[in-house]
PDB file of N, CA and C in Angstrom:
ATOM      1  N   UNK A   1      32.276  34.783   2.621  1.00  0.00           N
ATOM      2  CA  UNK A   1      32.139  33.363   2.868  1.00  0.00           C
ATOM      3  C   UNK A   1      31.235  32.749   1.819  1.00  0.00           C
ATOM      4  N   UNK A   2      31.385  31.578   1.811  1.00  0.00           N
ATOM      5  CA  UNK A   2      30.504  31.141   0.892  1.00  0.00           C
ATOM      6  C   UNK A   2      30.462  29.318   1.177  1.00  0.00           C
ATOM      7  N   UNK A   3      29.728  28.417   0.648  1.00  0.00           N
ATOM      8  CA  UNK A   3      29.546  27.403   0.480  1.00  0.00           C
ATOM      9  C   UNK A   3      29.489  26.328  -0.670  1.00  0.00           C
ATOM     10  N   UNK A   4      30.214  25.042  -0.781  1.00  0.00           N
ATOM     11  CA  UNK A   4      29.778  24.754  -2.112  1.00  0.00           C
ATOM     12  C   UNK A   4      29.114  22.909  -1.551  1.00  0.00           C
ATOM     13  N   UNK A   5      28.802  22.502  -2.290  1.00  0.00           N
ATOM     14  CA  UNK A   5      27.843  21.492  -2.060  1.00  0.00           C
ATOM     15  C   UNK A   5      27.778  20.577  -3.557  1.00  0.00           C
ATOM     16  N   UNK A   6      28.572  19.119  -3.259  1.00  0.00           N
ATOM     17  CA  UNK A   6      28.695  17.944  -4.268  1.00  0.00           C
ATOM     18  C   UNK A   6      27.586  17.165  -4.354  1.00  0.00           C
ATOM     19  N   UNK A   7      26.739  17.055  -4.768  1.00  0.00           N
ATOM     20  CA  UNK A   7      26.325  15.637  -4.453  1.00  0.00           C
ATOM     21  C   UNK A   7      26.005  14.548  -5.763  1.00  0.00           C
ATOM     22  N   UNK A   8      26.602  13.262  -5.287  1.00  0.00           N
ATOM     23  CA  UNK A   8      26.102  12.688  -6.524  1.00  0.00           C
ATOM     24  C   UNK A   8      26.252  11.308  -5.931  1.00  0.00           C
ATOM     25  N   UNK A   9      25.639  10.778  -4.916  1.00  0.00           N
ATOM     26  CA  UNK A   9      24.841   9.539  -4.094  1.00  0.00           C
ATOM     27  C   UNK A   9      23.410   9.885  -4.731  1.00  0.00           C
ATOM     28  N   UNK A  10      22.621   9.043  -3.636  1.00  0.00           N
ATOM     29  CA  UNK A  10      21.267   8.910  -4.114  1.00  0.00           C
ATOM     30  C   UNK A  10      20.284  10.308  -3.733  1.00  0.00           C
ATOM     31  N   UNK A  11      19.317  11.128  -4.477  1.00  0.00           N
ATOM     32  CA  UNK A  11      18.794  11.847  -4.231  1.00  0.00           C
ATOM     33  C   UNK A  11      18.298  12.422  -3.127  1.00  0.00           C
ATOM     34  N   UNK A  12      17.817  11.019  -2.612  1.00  0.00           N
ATOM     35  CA  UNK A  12      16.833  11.479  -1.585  1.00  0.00           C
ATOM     36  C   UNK A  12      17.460  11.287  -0.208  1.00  0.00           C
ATOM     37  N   UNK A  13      18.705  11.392  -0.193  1.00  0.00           N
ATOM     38  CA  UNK A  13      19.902  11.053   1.328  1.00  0.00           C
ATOM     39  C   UNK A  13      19.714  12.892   1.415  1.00  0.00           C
ATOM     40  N   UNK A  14      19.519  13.850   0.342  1.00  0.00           N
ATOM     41  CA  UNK A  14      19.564  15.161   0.454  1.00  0.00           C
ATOM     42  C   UNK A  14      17.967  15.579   0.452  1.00  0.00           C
ATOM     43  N   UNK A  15      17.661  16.711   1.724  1.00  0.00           N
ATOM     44  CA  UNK A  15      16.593  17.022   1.018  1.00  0.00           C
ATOM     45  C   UNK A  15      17.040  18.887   1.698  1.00  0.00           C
ATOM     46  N   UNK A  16      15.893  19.640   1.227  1.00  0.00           N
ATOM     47  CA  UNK A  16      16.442  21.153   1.770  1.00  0.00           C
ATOM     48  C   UNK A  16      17.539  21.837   0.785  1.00  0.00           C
ATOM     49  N   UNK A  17      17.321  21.487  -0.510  1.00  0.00           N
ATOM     50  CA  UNK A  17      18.388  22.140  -1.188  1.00  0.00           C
ATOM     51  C   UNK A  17      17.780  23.305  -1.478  1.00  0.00           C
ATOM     52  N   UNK A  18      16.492  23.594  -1.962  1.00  0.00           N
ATOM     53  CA  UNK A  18      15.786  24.519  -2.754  1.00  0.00           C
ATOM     54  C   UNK A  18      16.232  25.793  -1.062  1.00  0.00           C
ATOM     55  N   UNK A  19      15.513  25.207  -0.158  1.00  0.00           N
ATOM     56  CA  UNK A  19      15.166  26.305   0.766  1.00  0.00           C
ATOM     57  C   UNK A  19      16.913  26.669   1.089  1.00  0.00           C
ATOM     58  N   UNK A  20      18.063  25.817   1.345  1.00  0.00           N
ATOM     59  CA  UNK A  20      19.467  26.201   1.445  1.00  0.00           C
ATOM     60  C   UNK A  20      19.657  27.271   0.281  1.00  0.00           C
ATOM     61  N   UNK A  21      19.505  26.839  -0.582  1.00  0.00           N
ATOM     62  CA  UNK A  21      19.403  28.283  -1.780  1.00  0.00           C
ATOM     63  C   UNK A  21      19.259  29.669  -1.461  1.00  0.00           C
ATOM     64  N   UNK A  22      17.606  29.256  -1.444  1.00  0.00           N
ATOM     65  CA  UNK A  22      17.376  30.807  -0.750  1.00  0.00           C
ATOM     66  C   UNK A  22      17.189  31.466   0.006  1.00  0.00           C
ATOM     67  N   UNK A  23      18.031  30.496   1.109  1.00  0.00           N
ATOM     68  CA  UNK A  23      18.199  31.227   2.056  1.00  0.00           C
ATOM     69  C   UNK A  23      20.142  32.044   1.968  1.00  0.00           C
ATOM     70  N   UNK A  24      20.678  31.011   1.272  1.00  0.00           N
ATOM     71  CA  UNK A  24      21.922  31.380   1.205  1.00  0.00           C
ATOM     72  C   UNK A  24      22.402  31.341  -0.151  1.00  0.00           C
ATOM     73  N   UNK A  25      22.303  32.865  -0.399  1.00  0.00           N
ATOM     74  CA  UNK A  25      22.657  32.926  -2.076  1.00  0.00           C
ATOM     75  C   UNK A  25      24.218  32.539  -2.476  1.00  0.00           C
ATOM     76  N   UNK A  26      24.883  32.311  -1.752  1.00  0.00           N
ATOM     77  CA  UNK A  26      26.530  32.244  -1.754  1.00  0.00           C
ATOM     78  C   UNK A  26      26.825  30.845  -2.047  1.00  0.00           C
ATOM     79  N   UNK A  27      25.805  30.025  -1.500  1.00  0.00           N
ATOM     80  CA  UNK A  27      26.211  28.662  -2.317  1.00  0.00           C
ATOM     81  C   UNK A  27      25.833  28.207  -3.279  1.00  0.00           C
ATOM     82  N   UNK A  28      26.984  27.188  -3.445  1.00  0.00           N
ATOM     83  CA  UNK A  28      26.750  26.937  -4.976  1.00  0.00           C
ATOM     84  C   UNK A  28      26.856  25.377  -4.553  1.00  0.00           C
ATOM     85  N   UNK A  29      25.689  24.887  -5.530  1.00  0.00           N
ATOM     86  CA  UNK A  29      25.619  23.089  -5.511  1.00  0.00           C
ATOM     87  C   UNK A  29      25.557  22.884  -6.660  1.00  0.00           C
ATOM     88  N   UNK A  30      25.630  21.575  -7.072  1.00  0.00           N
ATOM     89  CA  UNK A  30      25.792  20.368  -7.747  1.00  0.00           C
ATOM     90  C   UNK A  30      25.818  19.222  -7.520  1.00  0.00           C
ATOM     91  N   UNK A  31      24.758  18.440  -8.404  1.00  0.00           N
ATOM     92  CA  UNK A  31      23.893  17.710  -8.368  1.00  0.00           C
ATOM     93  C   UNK A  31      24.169  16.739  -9.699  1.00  0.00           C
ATOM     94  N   UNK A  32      23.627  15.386  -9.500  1.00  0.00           N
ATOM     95  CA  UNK A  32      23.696  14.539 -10.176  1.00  0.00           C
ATOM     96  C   UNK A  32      22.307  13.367 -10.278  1.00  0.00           C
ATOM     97  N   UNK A  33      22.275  13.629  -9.031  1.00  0.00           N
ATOM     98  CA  UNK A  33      21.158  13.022  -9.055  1.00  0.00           C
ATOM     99  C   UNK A  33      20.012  13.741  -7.976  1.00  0.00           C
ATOM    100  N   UNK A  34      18.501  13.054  -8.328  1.00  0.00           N
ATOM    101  CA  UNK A  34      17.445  14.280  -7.143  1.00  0.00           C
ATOM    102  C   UNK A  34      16.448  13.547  -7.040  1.00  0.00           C
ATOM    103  N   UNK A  35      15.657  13.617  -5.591  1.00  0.00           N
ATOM    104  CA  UNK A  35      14.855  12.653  -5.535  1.00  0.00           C
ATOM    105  C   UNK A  35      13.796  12.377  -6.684  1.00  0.00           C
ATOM    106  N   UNK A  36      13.415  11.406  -6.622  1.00  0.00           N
ATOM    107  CA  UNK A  36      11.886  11.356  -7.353  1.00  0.00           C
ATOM    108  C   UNK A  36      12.637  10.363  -8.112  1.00  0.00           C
ATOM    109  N   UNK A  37      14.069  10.079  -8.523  1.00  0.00           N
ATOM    110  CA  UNK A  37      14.462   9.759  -9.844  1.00  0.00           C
ATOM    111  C   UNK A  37      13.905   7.879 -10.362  1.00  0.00           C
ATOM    112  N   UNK A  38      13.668   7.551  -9.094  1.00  0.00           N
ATOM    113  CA  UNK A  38      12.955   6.416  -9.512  1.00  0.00           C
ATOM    114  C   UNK A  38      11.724   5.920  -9.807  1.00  0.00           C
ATOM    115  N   UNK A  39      10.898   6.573  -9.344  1.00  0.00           N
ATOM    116  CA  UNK A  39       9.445   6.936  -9.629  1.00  0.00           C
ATOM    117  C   UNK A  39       9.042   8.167 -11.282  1.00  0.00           C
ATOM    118  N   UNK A  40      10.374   8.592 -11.317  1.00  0.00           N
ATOM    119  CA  UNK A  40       9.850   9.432 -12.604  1.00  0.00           C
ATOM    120  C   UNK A  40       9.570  11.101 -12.385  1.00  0.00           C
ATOM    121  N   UNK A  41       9.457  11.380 -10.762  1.00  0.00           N
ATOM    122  CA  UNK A  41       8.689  12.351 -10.517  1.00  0.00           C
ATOM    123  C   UNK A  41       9.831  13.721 -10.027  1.00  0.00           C
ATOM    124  N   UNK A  42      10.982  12.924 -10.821  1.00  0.00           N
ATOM    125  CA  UNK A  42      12.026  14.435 -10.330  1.00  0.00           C
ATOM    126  C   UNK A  42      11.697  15.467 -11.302  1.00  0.00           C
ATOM    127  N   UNK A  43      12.137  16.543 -10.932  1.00  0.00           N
ATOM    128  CA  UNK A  43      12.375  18.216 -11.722  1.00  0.00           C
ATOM    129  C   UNK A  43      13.263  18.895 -11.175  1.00  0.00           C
ATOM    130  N   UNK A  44      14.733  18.873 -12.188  1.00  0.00           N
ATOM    131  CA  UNK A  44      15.656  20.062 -12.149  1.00  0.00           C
ATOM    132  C   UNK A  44      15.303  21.029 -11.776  1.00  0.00           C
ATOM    133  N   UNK A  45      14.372  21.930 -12.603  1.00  0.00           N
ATOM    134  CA  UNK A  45      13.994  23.347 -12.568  1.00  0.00           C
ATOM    135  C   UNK A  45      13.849  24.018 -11.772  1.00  0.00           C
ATOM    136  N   UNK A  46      13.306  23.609 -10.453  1.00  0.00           N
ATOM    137  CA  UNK A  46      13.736  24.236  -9.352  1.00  0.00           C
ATOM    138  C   UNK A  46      15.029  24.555  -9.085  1.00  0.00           C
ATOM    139  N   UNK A  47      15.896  23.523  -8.786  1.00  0.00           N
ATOM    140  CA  UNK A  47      16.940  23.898  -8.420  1.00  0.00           C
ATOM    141  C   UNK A  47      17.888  24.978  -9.510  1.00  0.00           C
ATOM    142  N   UNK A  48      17.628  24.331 -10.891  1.00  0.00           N
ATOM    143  CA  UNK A  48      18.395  25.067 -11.788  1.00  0.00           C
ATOM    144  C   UNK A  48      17.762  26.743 -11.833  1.00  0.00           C
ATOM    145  N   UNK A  49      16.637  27.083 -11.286  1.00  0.00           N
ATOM    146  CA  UNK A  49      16.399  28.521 -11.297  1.00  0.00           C
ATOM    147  C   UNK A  49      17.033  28.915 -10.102  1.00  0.00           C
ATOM    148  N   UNK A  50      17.229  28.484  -9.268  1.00  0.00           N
ATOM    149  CA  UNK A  50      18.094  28.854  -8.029  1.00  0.00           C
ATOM    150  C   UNK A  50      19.860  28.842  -8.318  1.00  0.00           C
ATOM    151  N   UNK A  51      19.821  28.780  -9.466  1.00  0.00           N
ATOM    152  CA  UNK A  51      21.498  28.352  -9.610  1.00  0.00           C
ATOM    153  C   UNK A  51      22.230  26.898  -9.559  1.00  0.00           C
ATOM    154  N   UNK A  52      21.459  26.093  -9.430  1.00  0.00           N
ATOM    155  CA  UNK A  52      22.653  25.073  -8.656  1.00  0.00           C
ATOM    156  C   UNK A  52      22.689  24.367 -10.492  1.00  0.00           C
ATOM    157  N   UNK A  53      23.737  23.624 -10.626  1.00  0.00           N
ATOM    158  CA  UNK A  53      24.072  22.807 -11.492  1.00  0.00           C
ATOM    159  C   UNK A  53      23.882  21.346 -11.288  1.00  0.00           C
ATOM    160  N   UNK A  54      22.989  21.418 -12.370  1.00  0.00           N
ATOM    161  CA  UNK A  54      22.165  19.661 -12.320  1.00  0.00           C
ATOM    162  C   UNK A  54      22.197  19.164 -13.456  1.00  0.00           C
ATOM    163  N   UNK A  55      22.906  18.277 -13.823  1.00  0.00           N
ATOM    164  CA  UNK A  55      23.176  17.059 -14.658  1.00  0.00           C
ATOM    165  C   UNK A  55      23.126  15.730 -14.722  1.00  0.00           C
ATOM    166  N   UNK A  56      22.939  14.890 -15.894  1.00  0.00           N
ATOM    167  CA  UNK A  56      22.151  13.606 -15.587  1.00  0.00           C
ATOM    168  C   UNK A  56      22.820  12.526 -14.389  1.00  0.00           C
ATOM    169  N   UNK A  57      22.564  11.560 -14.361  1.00  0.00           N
ATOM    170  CA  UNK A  57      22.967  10.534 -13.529  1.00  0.00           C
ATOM    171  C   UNK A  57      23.416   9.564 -14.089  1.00  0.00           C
ATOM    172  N   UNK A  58      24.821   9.956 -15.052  1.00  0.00           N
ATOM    173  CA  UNK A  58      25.487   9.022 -15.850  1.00  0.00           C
ATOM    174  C   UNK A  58      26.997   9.646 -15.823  1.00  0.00           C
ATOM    175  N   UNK A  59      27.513  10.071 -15.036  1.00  0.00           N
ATOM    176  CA  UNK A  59      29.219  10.336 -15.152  1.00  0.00           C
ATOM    177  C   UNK A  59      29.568   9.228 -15.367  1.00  0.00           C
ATOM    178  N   UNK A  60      29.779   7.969 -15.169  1.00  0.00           N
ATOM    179  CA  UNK A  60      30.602   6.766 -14.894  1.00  0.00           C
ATOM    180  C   UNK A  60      29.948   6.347 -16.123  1.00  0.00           C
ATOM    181  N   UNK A  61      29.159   6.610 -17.011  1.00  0.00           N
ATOM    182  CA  UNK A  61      28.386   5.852 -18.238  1.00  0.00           C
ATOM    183  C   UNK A  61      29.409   6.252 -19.374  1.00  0.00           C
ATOM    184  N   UNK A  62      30.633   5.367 -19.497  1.00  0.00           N
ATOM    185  CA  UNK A  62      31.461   5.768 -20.847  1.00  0.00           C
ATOM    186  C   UNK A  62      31.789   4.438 -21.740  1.00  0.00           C
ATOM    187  N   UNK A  63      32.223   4.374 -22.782  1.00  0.00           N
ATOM    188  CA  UNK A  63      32.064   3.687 -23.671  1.00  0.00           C
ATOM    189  C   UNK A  63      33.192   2.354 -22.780  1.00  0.00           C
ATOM    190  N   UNK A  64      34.375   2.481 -21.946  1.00  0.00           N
ATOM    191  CA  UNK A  64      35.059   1.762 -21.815  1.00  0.00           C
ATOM    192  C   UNK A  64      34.070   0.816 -20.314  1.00  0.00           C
ATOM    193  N   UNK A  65      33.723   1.853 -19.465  1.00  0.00           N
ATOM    194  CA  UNK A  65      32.944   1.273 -18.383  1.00  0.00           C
ATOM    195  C   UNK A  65      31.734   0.404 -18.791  1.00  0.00           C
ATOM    196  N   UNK A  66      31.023   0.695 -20.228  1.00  0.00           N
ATOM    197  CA  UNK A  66      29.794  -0.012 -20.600  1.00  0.00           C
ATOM    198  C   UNK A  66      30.460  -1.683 -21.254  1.00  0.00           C
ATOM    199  N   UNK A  67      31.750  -1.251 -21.611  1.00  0.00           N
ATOM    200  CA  UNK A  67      32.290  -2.445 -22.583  1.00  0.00           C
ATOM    201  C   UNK A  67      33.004  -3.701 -21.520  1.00  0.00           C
ATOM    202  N   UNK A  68      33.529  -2.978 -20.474  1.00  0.00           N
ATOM    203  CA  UNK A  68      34.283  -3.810 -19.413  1.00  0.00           C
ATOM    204  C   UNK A  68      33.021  -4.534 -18.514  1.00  0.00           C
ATOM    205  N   UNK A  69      30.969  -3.588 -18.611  1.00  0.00           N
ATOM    206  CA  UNK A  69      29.926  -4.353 -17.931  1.00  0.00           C
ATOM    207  C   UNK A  69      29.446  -5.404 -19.052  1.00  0.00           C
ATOM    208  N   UNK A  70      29.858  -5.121 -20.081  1.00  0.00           N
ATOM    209  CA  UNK A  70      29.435  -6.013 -20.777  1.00  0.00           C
ATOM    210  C   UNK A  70      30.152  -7.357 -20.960  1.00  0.00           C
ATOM    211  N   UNK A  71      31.219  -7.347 -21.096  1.00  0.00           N
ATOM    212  CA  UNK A  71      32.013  -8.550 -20.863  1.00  0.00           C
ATOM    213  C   UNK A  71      32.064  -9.015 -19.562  1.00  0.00           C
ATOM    214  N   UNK A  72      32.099  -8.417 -18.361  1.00  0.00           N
ATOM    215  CA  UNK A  72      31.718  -9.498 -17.187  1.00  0.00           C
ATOM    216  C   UNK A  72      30.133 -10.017 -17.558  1.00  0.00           C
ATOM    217  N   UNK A  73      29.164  -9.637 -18.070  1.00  0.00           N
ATOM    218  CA  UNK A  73      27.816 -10.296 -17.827  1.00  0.00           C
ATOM    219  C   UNK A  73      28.074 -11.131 -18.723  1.00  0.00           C
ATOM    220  N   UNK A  74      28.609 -11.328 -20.176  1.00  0.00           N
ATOM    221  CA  UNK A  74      28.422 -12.670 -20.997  1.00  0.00           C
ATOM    222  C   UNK A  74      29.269 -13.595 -20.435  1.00  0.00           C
ATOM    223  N   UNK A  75      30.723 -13.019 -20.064  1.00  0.00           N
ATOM    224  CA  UNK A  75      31.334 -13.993 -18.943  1.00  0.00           C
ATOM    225  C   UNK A  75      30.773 -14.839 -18.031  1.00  0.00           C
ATOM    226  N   UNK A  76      29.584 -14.458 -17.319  1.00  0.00           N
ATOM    227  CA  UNK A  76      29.045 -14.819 -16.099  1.00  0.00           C
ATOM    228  C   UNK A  76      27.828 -15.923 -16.917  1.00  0.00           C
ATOM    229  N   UNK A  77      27.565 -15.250 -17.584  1.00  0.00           N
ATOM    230  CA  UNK A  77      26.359 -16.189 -18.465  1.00  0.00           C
ATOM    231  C   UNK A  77      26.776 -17.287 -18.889  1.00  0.00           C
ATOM    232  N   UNK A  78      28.164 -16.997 -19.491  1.00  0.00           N
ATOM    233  CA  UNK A  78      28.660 -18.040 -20.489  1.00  0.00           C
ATOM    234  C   UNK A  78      29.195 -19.136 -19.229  1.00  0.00           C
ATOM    235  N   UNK A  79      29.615 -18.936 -18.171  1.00  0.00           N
ATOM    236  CA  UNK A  79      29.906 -19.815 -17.311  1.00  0.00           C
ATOM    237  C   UNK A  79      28.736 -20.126 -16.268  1.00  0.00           C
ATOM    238  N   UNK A  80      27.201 -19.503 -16.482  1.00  0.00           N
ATOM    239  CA  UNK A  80      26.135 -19.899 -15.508  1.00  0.00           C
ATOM    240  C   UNK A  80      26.004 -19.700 -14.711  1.00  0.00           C
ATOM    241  N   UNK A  81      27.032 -18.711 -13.961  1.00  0.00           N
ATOM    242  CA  UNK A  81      27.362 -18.502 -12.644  1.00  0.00           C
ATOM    243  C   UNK A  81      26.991 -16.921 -12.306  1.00  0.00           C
ATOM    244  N   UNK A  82      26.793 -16.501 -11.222  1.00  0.00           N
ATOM    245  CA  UNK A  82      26.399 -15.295 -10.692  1.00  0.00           C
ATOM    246  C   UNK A  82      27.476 -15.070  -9.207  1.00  0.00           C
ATOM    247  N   UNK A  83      27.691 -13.574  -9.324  1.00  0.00           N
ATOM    248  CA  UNK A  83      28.329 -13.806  -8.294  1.00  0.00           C
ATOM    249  C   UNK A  83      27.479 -13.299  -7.303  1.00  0.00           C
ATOM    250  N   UNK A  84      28.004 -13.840  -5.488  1.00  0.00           N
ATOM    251  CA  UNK A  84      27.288 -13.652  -4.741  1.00  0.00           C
ATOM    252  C   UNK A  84      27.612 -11.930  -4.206  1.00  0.00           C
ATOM    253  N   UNK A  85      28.653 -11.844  -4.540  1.00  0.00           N
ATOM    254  CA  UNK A  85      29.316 -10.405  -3.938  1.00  0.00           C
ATOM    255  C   UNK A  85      28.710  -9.321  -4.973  1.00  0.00           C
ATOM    256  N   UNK A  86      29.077  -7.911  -4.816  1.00  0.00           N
ATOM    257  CA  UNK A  86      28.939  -7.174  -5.519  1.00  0.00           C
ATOM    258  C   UNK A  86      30.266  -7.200  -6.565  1.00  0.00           C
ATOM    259  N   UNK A  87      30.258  -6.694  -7.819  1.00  0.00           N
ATOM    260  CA  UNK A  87      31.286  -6.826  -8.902  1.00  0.00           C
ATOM    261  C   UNK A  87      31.923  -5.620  -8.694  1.00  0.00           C
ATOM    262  N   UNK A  88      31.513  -4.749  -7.941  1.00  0.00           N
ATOM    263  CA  UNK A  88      32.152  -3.232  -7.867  1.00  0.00           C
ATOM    264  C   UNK A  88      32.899  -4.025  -6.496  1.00  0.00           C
ATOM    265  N   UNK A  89      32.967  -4.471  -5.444  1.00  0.00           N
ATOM    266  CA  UNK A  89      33.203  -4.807  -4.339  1.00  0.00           C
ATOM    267  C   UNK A  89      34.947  -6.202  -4.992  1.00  0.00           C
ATOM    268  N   UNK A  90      34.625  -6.929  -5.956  1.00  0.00           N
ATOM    269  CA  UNK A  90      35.588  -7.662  -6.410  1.00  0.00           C
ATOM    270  C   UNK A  90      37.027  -7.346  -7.159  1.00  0.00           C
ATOM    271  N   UNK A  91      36.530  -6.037  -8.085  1.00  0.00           N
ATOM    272  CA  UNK A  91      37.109  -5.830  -9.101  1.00  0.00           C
ATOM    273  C   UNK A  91      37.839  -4.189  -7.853  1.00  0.00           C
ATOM    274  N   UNK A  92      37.850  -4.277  -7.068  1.00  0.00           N
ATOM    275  CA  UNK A  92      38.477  -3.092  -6.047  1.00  0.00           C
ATOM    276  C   UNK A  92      39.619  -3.956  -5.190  1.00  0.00           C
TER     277      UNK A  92
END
């Protein structure tokens, strides 16, 4: 048996990864993001000596997603307007 474990919401919705580790060597996680990350005060290294795979908090950061945020904000500027909704919530 074994376990595997996604995460890539906000850090701190997870906590107990280190001790899930070692207590259960069979799973395997991945990670994207980990608490602390807004304060500055995260560290991989734990987890990455336990195995799990931790990488930054930029999958969705690609040249077409940065170019399509950039043209809605001068859009929005250039017309003065803000929207009240979320832009991820419109463009769905």
């Amino acid at each position: 048996k074994y376990g595997v474990f996604v995460n890539t919401a906000r850090g701190e919705i997870v906590s107990g990864l280190e001790d899930a580790l070692r207590e259960r060597p069979d799973l395997r996680v991945a990670v994207d993001v980990l608490p602390g990350e807004t304060d500055g005060s995260a560290d991989p290294a734990p987890l990455r000596r336990l195995g799990a795979v931790v990488t930054p908090h930029m999958a969705g950061i690609t040249v077409e997603s940065r170019t399509k945020a950039m043209q809605i904000v001068l859009k929005l500027l250039k017309e003065r307007t803000w929207p009240t909704q979320s832009l991820k919530s419109k463009s769905q």
